[in-house]
Protein backbone atom coordinates (compact mmCIF):
# COMPACT_ATOMS: atom_id res chain seq x y z
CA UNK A 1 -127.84 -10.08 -51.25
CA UNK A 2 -131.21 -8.66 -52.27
CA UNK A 3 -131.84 -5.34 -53.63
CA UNK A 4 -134.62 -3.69 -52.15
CA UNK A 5 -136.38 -0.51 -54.45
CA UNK A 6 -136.66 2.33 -51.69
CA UNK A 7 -139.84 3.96 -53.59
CA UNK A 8 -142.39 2.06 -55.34
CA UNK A 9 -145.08 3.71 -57.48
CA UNK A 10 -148.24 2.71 -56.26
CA UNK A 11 -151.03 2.98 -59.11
CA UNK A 12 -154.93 3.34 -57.77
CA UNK A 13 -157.14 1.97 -60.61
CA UNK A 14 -161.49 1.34 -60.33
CA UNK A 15 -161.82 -2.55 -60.63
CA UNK A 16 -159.81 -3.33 -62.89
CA UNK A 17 -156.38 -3.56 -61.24
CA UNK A 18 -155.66 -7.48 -62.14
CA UNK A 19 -156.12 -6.68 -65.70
CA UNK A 20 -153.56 -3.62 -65.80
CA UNK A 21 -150.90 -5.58 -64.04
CA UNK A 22 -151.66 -9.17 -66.89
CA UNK A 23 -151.53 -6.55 -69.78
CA UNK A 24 -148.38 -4.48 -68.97
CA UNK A 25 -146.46 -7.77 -68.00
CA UNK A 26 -147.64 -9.01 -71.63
CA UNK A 27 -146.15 -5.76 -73.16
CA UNK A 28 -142.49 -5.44 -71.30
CA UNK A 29 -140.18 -7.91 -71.30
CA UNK A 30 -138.68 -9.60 -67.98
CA UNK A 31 -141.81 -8.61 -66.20
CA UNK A 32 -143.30 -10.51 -63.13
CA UNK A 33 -146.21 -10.24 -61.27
CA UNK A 34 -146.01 -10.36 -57.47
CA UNK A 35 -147.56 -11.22 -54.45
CA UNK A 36 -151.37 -10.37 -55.09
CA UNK A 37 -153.71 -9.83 -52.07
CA UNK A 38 -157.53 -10.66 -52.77
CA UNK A 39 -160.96 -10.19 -50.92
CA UNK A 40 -161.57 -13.74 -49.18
CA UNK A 41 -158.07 -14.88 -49.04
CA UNK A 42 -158.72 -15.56 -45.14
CA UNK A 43 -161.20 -18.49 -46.37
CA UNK A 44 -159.95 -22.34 -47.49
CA UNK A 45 -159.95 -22.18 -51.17
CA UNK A 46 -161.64 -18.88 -51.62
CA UNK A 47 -160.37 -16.40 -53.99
CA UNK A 48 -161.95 -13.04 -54.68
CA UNK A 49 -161.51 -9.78 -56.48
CA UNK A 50 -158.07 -8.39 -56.29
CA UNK A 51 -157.43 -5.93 -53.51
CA UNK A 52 -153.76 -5.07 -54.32
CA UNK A 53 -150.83 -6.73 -55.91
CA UNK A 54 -147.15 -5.91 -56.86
CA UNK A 55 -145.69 -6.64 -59.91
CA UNK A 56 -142.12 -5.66 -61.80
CA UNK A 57 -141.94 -4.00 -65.31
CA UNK A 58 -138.49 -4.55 -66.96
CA UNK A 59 -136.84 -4.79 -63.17
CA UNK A 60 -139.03 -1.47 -61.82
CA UNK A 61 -141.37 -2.84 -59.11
CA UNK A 62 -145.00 -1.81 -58.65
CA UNK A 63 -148.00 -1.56 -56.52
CA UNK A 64 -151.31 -1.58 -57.56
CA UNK A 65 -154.78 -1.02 -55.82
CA UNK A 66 -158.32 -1.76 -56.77
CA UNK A 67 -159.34 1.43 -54.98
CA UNK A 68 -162.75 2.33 -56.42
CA UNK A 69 -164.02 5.43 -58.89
CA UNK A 70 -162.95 8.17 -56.02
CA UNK A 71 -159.44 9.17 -58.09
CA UNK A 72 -158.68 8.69 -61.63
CA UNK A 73 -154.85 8.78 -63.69
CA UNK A 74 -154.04 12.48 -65.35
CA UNK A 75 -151.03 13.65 -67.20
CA UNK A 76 -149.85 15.22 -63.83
CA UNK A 77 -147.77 11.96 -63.63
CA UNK A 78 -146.56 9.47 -66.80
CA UNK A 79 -144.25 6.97 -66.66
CA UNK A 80 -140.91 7.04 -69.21
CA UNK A 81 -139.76 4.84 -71.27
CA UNK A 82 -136.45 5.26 -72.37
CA UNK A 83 -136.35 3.32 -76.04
CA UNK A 84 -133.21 2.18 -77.64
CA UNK A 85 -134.38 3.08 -81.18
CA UNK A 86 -137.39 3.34 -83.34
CA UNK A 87 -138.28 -0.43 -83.39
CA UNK A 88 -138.95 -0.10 -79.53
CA UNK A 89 -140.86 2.99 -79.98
CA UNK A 90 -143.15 1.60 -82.35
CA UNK A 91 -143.37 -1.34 -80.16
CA UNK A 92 -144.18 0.28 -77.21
CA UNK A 93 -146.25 3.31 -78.80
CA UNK A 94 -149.03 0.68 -80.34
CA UNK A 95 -148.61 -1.49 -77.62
CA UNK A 96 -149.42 0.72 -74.74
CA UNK A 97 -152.03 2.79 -76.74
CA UNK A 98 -153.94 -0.19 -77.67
CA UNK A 99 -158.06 0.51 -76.39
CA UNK A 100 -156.06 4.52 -75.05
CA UNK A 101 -155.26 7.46 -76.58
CA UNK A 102 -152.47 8.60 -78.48
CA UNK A 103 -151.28 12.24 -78.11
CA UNK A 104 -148.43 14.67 -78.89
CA UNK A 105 -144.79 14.51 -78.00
CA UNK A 106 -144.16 10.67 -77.27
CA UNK A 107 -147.46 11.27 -75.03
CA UNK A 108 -149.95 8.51 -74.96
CA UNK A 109 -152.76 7.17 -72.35
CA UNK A 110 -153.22 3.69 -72.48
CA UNK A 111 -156.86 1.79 -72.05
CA UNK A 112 -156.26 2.56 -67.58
CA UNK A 113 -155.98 6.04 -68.26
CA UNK A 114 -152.40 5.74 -67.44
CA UNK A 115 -150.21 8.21 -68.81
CA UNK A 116 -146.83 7.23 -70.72
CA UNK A 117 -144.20 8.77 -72.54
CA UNK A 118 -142.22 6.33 -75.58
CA UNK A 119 -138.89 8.62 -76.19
CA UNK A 120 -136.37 7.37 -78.23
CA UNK A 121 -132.31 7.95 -76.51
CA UNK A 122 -131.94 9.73 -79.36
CA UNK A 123 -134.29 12.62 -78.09
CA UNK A 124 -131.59 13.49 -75.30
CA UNK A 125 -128.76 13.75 -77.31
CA UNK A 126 -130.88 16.05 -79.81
CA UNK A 127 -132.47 18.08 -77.39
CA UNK A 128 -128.71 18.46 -74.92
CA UNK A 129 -126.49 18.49 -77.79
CA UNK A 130 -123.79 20.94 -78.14
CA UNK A 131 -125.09 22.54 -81.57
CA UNK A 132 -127.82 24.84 -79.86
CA UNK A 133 -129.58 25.73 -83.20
CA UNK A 134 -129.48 21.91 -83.86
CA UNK A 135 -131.60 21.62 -80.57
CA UNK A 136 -134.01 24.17 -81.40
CA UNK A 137 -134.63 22.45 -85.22
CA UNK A 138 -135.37 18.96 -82.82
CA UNK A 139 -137.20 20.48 -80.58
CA UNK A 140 -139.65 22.11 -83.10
CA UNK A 141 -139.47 19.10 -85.07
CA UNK A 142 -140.61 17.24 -81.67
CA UNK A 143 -143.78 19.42 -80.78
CA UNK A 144 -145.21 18.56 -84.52
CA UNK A 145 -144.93 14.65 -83.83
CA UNK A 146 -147.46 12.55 -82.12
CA UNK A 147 -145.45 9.21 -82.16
CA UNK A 148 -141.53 10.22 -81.82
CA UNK A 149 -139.60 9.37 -85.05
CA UNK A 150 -135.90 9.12 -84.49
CA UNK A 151 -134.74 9.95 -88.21
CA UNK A 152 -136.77 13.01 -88.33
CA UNK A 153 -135.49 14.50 -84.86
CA UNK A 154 -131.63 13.65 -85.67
CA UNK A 155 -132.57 15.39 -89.40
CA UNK A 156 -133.89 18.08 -87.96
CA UNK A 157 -130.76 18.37 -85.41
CA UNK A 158 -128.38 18.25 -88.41
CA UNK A 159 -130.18 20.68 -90.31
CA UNK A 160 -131.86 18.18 -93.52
């Protein structure tokens, strides 16, 4: 029996959607792209500029849209990733801000303008842990990072 996602983020880029969907399947693992809709697909062995196209990033599915300049990505919206440990935060954080813009917090933009957020599990139990002066340390130790470093938040927490 097939799964089907009830809400699917659907992601408006200038021209350029074809090339966000082949570089985030390149950066996440068990990533697919989908069915991909293209200006001239009505004509025998045309194919044109990508119109829209779904793909899946780590089993989350997507839409995207090569809408035109009208609307452009802001921090209003990110997407999470939830990393294991630092290895996957490094991995995504240089990854994803390759040609973008790194920024405070986990925060980063990547070369779309999309907006991301690379936070280490360990954040959560730092941040919602039962020692509340503990939380404050990680949170203040948090809003000096850029890039989140998981030794220095559980330090923090535990008071080194």
């Amino acid at each position: 029996m097939e799964i089907r996602q009830k809400i699917t983020p659907f992601l408006w880029f200038d021209n350029n959607a074809e090339e966000a969907i082949n570089f985030y399947i390149a950066v996440f693992e068990g990533s697919a792209v989908g069915d991909l809709a293209r200006y001239g697909d009505a004509a025998p062995g045309k194919t044109g500029r990508l119109i829209t196209g779904t793909f899946s990033l780590a089993g989350q599915q997507f839409m995207a849209l090569n809408g035109g300049p009208m609307f452009k990505f802001n921090e209003a919206i990110s997407l999470f990733v939830d990393c294991k440990d630092q290895e996957e935060v490094d991995y995504f954080w240089e990854k994803l801000s390759e040609g973008g813009e790194k920024s405070r917090c986990g925060w980063l933009k990547d070369k779309f303008g999309l907006s991301w957020q690379i936070v280490p599990d360990t954040l959560t139990k730092v941040l919602y842990g039962a020692d509340r002066e503990g939380s404050a340390r990680a949170m203040q130790a948090m809003m000096k990072m850029d890039k989140l470093i998981v030794k220095d938040l559980q330090d923090a927490y535990d008071g080194k």
